[in-house]
Protein backbone atom coordinates (compact mmCIF):
# COMPACT_ATOMS: atom_id res chain seq x y z
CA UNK A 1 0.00 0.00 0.00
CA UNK A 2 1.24 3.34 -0.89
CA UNK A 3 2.12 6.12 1.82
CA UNK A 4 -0.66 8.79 2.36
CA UNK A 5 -0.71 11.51 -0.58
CA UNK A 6 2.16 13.82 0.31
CA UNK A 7 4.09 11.46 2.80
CA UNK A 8 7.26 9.87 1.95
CA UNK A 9 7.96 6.37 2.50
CA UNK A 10 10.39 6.95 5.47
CA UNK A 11 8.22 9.62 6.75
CA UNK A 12 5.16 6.90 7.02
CA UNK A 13 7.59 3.77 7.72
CA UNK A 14 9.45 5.47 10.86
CA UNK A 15 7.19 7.04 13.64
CA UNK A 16 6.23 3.54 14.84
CA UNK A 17 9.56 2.29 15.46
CA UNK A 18 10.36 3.60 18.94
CA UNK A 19 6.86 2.99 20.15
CA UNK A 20 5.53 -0.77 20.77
CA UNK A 21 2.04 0.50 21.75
CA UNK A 22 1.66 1.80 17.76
CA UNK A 23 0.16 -0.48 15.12
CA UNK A 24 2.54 -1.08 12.46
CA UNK A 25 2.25 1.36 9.40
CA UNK A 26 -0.32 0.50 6.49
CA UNK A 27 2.61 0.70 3.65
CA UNK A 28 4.93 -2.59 5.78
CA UNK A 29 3.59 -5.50 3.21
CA UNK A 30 5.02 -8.52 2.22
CA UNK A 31 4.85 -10.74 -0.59
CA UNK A 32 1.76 -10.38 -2.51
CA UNK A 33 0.87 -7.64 -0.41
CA UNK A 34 0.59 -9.45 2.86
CA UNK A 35 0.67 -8.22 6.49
CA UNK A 36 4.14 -7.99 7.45
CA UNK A 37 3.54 -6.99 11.08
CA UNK A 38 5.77 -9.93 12.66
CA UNK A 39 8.81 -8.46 10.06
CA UNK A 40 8.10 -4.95 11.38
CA UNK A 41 8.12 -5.73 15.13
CA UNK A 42 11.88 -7.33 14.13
CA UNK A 43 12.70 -4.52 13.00
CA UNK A 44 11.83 -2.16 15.24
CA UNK A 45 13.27 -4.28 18.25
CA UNK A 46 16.24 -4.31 16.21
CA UNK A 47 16.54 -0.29 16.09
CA UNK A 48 15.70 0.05 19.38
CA UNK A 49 18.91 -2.48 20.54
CA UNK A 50 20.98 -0.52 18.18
CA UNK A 51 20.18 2.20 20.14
CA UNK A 52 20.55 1.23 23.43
CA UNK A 53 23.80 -0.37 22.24
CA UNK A 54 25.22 3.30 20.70
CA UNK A 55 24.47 4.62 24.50
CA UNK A 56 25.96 1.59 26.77
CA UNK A 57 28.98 2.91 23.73
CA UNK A 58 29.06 6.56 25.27
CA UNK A 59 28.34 5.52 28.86
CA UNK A 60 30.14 2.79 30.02
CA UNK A 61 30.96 4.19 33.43
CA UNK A 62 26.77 4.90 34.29
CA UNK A 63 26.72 1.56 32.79
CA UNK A 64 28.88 0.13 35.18
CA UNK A 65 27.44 1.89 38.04
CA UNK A 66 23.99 0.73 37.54
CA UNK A 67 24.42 -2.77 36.17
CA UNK A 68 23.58 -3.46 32.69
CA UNK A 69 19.88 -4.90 33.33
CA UNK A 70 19.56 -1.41 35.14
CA UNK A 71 21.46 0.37 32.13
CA UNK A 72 19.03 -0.84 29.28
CA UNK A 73 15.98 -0.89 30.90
CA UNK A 74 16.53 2.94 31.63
CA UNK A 75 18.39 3.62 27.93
CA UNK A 76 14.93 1.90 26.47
CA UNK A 77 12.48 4.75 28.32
CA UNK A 78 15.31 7.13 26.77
CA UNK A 79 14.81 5.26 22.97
CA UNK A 80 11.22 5.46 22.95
CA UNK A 81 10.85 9.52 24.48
CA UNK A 82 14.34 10.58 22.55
CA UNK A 83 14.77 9.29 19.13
CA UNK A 84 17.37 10.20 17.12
CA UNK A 85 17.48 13.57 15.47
CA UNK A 86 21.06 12.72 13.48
CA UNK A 87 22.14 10.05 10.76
CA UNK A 88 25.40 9.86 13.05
CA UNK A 89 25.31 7.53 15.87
CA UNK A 90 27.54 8.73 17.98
CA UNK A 91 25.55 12.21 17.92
CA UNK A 92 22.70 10.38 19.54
CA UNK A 93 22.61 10.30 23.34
CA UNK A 94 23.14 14.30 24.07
CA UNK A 95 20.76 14.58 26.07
CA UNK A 96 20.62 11.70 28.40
CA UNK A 97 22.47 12.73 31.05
CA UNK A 98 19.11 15.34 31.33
CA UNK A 99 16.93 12.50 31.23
CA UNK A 100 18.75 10.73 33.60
CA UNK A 101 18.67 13.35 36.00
CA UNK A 102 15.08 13.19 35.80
CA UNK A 103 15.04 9.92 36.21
CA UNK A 104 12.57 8.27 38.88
CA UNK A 105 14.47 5.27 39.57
CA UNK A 106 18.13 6.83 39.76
CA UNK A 107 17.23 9.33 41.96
CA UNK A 108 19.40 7.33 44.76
CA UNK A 109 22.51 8.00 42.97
CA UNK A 110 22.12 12.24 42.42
CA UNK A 111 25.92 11.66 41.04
CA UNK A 112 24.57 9.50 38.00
CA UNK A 113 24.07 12.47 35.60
CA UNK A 114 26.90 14.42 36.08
CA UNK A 115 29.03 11.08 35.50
CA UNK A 116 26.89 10.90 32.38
CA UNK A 117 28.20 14.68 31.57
CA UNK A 118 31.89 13.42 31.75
CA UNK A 119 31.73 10.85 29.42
CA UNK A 120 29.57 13.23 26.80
CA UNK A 121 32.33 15.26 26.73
CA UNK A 122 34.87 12.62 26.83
CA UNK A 123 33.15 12.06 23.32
CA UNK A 124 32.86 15.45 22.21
CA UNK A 125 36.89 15.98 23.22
CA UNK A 126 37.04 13.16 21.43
CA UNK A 127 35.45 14.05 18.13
CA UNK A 128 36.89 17.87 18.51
CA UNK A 129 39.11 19.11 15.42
CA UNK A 130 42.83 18.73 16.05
CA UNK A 131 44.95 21.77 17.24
CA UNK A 132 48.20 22.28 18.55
CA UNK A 133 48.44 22.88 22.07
CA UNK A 134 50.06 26.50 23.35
CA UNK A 135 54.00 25.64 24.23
CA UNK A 136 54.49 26.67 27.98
CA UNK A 137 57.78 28.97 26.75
CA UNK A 138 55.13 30.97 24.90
CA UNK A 139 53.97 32.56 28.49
CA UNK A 140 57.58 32.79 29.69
CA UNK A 141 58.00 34.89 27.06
CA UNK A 142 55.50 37.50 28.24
CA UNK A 143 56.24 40.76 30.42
CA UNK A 144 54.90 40.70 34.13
CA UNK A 145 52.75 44.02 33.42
CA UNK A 146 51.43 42.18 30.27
CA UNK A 147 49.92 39.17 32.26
CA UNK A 148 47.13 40.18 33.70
CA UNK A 149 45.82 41.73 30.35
CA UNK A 150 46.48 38.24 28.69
CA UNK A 151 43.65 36.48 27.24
CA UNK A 152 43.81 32.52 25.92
CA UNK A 153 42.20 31.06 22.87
CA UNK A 154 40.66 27.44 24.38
CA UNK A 155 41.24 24.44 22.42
CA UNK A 156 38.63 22.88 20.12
CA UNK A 157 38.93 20.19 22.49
CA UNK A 158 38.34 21.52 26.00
CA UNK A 159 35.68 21.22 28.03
CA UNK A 160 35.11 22.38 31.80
CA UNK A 161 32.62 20.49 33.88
CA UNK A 162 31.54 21.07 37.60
CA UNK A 163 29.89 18.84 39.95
CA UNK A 164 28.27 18.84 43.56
CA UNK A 165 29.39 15.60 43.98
CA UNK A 166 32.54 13.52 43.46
CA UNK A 167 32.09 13.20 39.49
CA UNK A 168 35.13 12.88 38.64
CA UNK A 169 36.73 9.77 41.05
CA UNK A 170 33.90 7.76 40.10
CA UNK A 171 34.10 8.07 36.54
CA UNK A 172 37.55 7.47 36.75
CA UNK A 173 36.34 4.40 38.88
CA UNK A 174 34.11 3.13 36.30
CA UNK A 175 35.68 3.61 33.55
CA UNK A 176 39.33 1.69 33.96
CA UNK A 177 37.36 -1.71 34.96
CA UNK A 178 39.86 -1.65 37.73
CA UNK A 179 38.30 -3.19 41.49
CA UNK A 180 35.67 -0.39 43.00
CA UNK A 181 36.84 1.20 46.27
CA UNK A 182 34.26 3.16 48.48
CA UNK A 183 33.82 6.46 47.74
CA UNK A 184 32.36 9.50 49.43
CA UNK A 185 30.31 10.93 46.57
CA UNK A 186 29.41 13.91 48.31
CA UNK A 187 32.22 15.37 47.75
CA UNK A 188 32.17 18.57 44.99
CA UNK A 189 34.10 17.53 42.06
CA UNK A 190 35.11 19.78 38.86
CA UNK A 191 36.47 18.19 35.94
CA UNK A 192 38.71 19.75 32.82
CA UNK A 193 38.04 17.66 29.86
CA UNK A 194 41.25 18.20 27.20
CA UNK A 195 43.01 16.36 24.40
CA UNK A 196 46.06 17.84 23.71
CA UNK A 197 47.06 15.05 20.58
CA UNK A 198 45.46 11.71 20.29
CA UNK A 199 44.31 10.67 24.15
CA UNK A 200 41.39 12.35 25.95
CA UNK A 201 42.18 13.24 29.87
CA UNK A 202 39.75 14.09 32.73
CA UNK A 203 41.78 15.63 35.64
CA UNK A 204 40.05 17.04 38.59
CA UNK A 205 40.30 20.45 39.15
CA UNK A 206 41.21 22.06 42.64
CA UNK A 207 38.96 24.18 44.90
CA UNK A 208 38.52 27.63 42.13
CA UNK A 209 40.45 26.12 39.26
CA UNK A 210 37.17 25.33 37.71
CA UNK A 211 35.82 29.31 38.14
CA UNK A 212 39.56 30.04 36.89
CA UNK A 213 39.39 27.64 33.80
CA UNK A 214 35.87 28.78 33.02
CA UNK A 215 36.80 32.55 32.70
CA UNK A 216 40.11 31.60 30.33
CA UNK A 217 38.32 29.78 28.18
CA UNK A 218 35.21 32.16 27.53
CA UNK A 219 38.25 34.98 26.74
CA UNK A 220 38.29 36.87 30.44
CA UNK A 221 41.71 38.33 30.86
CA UNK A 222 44.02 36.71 32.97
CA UNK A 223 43.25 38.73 36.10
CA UNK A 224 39.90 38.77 35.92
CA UNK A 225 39.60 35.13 36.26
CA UNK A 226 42.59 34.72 38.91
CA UNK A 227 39.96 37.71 40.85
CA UNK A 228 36.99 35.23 40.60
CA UNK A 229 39.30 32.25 41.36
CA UNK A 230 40.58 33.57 44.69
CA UNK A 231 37.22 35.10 45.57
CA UNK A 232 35.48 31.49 45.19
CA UNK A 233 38.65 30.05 46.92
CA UNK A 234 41.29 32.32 49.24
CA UNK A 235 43.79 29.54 48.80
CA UNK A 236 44.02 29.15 44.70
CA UNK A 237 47.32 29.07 43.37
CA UNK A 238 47.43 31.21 40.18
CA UNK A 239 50.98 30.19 38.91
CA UNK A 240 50.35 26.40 39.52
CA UNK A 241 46.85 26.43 37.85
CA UNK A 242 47.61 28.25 34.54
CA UNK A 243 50.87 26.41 34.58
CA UNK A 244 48.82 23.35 35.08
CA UNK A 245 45.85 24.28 32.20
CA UNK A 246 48.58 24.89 29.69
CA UNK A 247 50.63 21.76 30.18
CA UNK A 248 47.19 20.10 29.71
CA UNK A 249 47.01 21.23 26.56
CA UNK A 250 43.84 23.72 27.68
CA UNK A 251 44.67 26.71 24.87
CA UNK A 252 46.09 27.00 21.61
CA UNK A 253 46.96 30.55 21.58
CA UNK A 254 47.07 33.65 23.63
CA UNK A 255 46.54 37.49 23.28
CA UNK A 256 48.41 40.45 25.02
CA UNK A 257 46.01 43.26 25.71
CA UNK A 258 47.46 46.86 26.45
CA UNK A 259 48.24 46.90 30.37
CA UNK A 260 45.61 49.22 32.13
């Protein structure tokens, strides 16, 4: 049977796939123009594995936390509210660390989402066009009434994440497949998500370094962001924290602005 008038195939074919509860489409025959419902409910069980499959990809550390019975049956809710909006499958998933978070049943583990975060941008860093990282001479090289006027270009491939809870120890925990230790999750966590050539690297960030990282990278001037750094934390070391963001590969390039 042909679609309706003004309906393409794929158009009539696909809004039934991610939803059991719908009768399959009018155009799925088969031979001699017979009912092909068993064929269709194949294939959409098949999509929606695929699916679930591309996010236990992206997530193995929430998979790993949950278990993977927990893992699928909560990736399947995801399938059937969130379906795919790109041909690319590693695109798909974006937004499940919201729908995590909103979660019912993983409301006992408040971490779960912002785990979820990491690894998103584990992929993203991962998937980021290549640049070469800012050599650490190149800041050596600049006059001491010149610093606090500098500004730093971020690297396609950086990423800044912050956490109420200890995000980043248990996604390093989760995602190495090495034995689980307890951990006190209620710790705040901030992560800086880099890849300065070929390997992506999560390293925590220290009490401000994530206020300090944030202003870099969205082009505040050097002393603006140390400012906000040592207001959110007294202690913050400026020297060993730029020091730090550069030898992780953080920025590609920097700017001198005229000293005030």
């Amino acid at each position: 049977m042909p679609p309706e008038p003004g309906l393409s195939y794929a158009a009539a074919f696909a809004p039934a796939l991610l939803d059991p509860t719908r009768r399959t489409p009018a155009i799925v025959t088969g031979p001699n123009g017979k009912a092909a419902g068993r064929r269709y409910d194949v294939y959409r069980n098949n999509v929606t594995l695929s699916l679930i499959d591309a996010l236990a990809a992206v997530y193995p550390a929430v998979q790993r936390i949950t278990g993977a019975e927990f893992f699928r049956a909560m990736a399947r809710f995801h399938v059937r509210s969130n379906p795919p909006t790109s041909p690319l499958l590693f695109e798909y998933g974006r937004d499940f660390p919201e729908f995590i978070a909103a979660y019912e049943h993983a409301q006992d583990m408040p971490f779960l989402a912002d785990v979820a975060r990491i690894e998103r941008a584990w992929l993203d860093c991962y998937h980021a066009r290549d640049a070469v990282p800012l050599p650490a001479d190149r800041l050596s090289a600049v006059t001491s009434d010149r610093l606090a006027n500098l500004t730093f270009v971020p690297h396609p491939a950086t990423r800044c994440l912050r956490s109420q809870y200890a995000a980043v120890t248990i996604f390093a925990a989760n995602r190495d497949g090495a034995p689980l230790l307890r951990i006190d999750a209620s710790t705040p966590e901030d992560a800086l998500i880099t890849r300065p050539e070929f390997d992506v690297t999560v390293r925590r960030l220290p009490p401000g370094g994530a206020v300090f990282a944030d202003g870099l990278i969205s082009g505040r001037p050097l002393g603006e962001a140390a400012a906000s750094a040592l207001a959110a934390a007294p202690e913050f070391d400026i020297a060993a924290n730029i020091a730090g963001l550069i030898e992780a590969g953080a920025f590609i390039s920097l700017a001198c602005g005229d000293p005030s």
